[in-house]
C-alpha atoms as a PDB file:
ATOM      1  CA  UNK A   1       9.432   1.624 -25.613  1.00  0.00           C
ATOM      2  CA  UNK A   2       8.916   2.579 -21.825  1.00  0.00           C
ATOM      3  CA  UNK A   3       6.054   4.840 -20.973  1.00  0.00           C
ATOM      4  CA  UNK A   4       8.603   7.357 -19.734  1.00  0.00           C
ATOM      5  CA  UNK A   5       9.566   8.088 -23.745  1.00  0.00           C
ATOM      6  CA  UNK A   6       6.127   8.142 -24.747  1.00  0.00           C
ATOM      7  CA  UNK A   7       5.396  10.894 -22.110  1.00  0.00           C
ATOM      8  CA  UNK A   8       8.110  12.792 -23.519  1.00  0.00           C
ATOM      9  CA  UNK A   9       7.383  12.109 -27.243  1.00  0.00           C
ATOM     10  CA  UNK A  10       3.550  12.931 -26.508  1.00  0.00           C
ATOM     11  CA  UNK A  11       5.046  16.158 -24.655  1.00  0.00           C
ATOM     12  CA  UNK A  12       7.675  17.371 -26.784  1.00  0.00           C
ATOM     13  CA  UNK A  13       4.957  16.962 -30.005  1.00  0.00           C
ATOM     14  CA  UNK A  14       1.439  18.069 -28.185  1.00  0.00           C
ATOM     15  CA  UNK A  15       2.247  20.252 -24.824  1.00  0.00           C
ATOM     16  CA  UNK A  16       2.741  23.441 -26.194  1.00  0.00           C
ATOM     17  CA  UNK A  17       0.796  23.079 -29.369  1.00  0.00           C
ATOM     18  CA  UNK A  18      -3.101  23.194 -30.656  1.00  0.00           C
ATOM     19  CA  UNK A  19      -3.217  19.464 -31.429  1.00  0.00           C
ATOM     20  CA  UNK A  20      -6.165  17.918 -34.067  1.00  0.00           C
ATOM     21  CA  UNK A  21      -7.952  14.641 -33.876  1.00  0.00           C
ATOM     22  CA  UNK A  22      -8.764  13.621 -37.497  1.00  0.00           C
ATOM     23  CA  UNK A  23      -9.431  10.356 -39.481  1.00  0.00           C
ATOM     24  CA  UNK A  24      -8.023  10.899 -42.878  1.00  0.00           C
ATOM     25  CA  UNK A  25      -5.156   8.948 -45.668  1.00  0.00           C
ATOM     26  CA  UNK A  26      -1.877   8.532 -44.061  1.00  0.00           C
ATOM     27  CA  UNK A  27       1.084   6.626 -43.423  1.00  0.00           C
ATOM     28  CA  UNK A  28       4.703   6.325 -42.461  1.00  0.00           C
ATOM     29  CA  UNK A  29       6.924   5.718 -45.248  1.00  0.00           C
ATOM     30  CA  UNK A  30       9.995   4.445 -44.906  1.00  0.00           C
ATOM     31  CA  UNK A  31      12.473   5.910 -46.714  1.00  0.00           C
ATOM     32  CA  UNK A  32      15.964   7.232 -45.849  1.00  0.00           C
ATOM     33  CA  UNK A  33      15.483  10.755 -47.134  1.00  0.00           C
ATOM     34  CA  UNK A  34      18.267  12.549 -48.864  1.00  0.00           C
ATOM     35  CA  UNK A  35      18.396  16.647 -48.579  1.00  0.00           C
ATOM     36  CA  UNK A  36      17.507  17.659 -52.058  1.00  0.00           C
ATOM     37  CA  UNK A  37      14.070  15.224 -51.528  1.00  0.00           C
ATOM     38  CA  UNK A  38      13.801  16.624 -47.839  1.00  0.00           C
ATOM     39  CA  UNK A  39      13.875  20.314 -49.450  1.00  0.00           C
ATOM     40  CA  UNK A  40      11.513  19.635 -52.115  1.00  0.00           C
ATOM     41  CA  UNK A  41       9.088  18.234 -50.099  1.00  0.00           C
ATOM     42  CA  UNK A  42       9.215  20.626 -47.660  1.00  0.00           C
ATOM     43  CA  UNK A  43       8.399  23.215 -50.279  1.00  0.00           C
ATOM     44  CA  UNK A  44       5.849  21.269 -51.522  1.00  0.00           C
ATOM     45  CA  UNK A  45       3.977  20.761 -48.079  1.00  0.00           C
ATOM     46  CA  UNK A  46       3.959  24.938 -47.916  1.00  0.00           C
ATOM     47  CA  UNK A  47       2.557  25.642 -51.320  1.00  0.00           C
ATOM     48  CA  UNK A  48      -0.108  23.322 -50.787  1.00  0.00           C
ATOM     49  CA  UNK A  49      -1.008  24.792 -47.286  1.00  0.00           C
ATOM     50  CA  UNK A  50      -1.072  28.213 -48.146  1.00  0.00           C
ATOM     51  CA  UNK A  51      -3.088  27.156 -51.131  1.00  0.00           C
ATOM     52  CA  UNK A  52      -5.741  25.721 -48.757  1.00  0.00           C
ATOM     53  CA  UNK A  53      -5.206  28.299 -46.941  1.00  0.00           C
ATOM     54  CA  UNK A  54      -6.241  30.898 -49.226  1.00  0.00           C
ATOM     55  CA  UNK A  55      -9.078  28.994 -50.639  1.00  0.00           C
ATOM     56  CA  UNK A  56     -10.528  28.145 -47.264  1.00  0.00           C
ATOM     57  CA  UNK A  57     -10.311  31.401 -46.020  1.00  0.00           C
ATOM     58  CA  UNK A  58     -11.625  33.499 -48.953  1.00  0.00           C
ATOM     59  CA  UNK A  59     -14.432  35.809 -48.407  1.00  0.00           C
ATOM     60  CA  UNK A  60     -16.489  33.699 -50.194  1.00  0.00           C
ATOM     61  CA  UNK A  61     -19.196  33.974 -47.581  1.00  0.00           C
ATOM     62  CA  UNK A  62     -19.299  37.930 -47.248  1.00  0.00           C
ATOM     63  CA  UNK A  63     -22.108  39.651 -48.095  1.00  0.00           C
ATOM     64  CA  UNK A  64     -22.123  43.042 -50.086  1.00  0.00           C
ATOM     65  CA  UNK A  65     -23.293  46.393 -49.073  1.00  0.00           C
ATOM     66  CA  UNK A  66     -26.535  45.913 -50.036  1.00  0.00           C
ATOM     67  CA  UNK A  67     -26.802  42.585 -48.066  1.00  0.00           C
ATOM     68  CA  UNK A  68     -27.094  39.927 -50.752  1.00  0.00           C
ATOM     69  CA  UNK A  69     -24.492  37.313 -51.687  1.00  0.00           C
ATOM     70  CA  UNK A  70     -23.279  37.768 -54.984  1.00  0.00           C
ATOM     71  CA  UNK A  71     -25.342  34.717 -56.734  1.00  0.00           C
ATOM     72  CA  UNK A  72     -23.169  34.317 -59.947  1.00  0.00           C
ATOM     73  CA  UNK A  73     -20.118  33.999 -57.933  1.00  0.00           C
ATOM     74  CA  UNK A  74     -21.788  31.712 -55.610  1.00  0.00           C
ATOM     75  CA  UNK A  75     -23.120  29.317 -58.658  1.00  0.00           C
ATOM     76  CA  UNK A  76     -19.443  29.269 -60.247  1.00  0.00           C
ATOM     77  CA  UNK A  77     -17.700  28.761 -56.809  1.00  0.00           C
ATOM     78  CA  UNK A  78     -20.031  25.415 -56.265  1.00  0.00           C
ATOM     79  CA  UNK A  79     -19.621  24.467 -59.737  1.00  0.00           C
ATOM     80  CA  UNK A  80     -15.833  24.583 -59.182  1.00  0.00           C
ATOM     81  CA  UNK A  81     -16.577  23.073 -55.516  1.00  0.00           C
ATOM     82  CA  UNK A  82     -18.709  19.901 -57.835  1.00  0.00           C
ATOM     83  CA  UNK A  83     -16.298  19.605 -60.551  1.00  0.00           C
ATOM     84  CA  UNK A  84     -12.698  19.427 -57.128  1.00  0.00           C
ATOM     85  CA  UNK A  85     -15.335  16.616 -55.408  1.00  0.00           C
ATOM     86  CA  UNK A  86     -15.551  14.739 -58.519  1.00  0.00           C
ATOM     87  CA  UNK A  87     -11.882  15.052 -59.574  1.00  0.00           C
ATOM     88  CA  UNK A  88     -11.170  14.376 -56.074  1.00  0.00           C
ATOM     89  CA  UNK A  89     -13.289  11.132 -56.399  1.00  0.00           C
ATOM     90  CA  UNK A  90     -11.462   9.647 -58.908  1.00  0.00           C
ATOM     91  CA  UNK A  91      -7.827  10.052 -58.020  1.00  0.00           C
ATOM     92  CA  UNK A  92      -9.164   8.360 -54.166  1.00  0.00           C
ATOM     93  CA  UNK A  93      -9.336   5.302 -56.159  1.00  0.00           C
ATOM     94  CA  UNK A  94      -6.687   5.623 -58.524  1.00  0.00           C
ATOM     95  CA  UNK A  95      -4.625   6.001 -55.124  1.00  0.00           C
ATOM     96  CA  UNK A  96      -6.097   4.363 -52.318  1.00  0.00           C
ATOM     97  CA  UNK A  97      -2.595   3.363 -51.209  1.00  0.00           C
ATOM     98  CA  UNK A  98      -2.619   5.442 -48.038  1.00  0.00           C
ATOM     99  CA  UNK A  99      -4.740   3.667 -45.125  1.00  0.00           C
ATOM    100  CA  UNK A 100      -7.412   5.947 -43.535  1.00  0.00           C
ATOM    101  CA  UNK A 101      -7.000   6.229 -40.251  1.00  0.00           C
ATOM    102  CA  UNK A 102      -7.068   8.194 -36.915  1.00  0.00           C
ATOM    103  CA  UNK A 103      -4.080  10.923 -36.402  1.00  0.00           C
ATOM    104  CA  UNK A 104      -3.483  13.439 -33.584  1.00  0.00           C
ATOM    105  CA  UNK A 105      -1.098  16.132 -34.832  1.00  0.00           C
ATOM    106  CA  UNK A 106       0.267  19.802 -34.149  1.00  0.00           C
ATOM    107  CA  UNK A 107       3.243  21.774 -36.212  1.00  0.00           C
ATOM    108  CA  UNK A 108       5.655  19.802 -34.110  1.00  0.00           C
ATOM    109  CA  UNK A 109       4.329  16.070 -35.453  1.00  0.00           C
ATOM    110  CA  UNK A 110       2.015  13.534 -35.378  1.00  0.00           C
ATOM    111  CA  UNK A 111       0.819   9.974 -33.910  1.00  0.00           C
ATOM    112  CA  UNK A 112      -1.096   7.077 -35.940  1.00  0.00           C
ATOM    113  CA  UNK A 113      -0.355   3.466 -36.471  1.00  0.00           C
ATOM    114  CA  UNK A 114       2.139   1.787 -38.646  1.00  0.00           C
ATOM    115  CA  UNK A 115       2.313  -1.521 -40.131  1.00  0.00           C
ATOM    116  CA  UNK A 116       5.915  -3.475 -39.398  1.00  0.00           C
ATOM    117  CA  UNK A 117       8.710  -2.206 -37.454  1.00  0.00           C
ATOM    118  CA  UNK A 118       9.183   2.041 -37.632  1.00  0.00           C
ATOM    119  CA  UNK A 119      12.012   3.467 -38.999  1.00  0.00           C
ATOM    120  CA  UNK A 120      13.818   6.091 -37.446  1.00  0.00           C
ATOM    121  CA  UNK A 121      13.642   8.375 -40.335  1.00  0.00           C
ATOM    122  CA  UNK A 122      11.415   9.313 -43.324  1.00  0.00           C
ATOM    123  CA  UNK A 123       8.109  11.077 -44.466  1.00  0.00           C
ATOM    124  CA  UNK A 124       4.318  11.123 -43.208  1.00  0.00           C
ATOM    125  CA  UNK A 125       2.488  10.782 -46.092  1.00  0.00           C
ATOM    126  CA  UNK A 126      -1.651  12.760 -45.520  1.00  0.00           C
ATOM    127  CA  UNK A 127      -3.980  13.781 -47.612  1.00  0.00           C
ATOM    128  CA  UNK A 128      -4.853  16.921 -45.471  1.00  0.00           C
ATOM    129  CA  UNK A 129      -8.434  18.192 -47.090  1.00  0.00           C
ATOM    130  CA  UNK A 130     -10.902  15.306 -48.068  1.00  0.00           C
ATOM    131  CA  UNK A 131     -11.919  17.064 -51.144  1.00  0.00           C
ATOM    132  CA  UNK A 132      -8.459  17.974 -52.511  1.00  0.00           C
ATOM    133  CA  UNK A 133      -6.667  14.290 -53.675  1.00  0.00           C
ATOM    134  CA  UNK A 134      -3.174  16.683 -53.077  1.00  0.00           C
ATOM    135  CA  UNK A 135      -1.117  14.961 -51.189  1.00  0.00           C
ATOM    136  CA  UNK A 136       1.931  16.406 -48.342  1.00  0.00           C
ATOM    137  CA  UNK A 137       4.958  14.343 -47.596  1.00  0.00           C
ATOM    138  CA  UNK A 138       6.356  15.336 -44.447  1.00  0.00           C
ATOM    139  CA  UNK A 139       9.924  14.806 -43.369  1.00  0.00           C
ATOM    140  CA  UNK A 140       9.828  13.093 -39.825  1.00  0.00           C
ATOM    141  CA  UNK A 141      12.016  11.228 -37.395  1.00  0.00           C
ATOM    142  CA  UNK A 142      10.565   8.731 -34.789  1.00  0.00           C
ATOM    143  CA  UNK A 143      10.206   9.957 -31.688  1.00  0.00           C
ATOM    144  CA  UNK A 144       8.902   6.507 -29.728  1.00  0.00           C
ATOM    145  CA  UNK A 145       6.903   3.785 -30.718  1.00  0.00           C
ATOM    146  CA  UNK A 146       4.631   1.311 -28.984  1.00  0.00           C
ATOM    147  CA  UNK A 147       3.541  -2.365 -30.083  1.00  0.00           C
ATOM    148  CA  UNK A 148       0.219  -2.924 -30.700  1.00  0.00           C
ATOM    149  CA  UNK A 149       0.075  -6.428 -31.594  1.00  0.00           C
ATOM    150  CA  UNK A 150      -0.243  -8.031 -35.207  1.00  0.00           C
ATOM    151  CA  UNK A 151       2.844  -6.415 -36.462  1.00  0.00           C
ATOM    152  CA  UNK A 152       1.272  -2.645 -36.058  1.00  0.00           C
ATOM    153  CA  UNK A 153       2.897  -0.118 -33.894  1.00  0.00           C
ATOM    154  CA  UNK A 154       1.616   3.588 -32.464  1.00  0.00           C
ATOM    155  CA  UNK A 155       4.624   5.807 -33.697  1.00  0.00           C
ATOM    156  CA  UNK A 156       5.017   9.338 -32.569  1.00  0.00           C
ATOM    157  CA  UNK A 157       6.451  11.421 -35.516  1.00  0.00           C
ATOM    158  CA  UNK A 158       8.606  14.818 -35.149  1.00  0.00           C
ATOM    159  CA  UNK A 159       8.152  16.929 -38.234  1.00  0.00           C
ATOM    160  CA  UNK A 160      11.767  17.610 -39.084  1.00  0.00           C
ATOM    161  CA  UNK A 161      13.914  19.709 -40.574  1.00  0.00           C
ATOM    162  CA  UNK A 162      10.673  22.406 -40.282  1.00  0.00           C
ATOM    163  CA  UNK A 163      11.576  26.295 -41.574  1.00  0.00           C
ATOM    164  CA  UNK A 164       9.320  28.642 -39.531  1.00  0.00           C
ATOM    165  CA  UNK A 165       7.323  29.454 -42.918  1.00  0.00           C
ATOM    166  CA  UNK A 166       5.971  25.323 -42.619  1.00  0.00           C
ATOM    167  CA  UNK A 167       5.354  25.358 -39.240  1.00  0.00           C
ATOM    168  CA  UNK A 168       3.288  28.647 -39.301  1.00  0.00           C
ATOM    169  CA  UNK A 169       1.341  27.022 -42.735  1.00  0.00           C
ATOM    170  CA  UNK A 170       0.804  23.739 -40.909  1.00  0.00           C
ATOM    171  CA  UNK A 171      -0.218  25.576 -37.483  1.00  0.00           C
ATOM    172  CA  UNK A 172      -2.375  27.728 -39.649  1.00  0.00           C
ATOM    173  CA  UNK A 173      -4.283  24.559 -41.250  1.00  0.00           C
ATOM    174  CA  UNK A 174      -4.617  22.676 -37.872  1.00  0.00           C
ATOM    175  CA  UNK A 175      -5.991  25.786 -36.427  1.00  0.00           C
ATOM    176  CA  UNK A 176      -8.847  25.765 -39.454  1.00  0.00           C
ATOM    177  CA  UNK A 177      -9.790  21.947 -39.130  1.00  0.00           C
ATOM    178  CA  UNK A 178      -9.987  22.514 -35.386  1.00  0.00           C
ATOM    179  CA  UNK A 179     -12.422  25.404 -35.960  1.00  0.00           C
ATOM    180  CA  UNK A 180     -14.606  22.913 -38.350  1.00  0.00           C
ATOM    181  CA  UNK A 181     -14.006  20.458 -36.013  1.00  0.00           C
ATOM    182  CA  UNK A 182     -15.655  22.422 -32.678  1.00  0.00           C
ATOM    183  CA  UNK A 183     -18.515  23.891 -35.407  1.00  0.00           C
ATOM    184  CA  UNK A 184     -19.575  20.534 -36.310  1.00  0.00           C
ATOM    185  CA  UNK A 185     -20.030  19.537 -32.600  1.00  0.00           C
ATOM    186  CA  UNK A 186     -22.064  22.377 -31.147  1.00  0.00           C
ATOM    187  CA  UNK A 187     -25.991  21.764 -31.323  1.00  0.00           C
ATOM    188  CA  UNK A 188     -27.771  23.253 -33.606  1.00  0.00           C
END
């Protein structure tokens, strides 16, 4: 593709946006997506977000009135945290079919690299939290693509169709890994 498409594919999914630089399991799978497995999907990806969503952003780190962090509740929330890394663990390897690799995204869409030619239509497959094996499958059309040699190509994904309710979940989530994300590069 010419650079001219990529600058509007790289526009159109990261100009207006809050964009995130992650390594994680993903891929671009080809399929020609019918409605009924566009809508579930699409359903799917928002449950799981605002599930994250409401685990990640529980006040699970406030202290009472008296100052002191509630200890039980601390113990059985890293229990639980142990018992989701373990779990976690083992369903990696029961499906280490997705490829872990570097993706910039936003709510509009996403670049990473695909293996064989790109199709113009079907779902990015991530695994958006490390610790949670829960998968999204993401409706997209190719925006532009760009040969990398070996058979791979960059592909720049638009996340569509996308209700508001998705796109304010997935803005939501990008918005918390980019907090981590500047957190874990400040000196301590």
């Amino acid at each position: 593709m010419s650079a001219q498409n990529i600058d509007a594919a790289r526009e159109a999914l990261f100009g207006d946006a809050l964009a995130c630089d992650t390594v994680m399991p993903a891929a671009l799978r080809a399929d020609a997506p019918d409605t009924r497995t566009i809508e579930r999907a699409v359903d799917h990806a928002e449950v799981v977000l605002r599930s994250l969503a409401m685990i990640e952003d529980s006040p699970h780190e406030d202290i009472d009135e008296h100052g002191n962090h509630d200890a039980c509740l601390a113990r059985v929330e890293a229990k639980l945290n142990l018992v989701l890394e373990t779990l976690s663990g083992i369903l990696r390897r029961d499906r280490a079919d997705l490829p872990l690799q570097p993706v910039r995204w936003s709510r509009h869409g996403a670049v990473l690299q695909h293996s064989g030619e790109p199709p113009g239509r079907g779902f990015l497959v991530v695994q958006p939290i490390a610790w949670v094996p829960q998968r999204l499958e993401l409706p997209v059309r190719l925006l532009a693509s760009e040969a990398q040699g070996n058979g791979q190509h960059r592909v720049w994904l638009r996340f569509e169709p996308q209700p508001a309710t998705l796109e304010n979940a997935l803005e939501k989530h990008l918005f918390r890994l980019h907090r981590r994300q500047l957190a874990h590069r400040k000196p301590a």
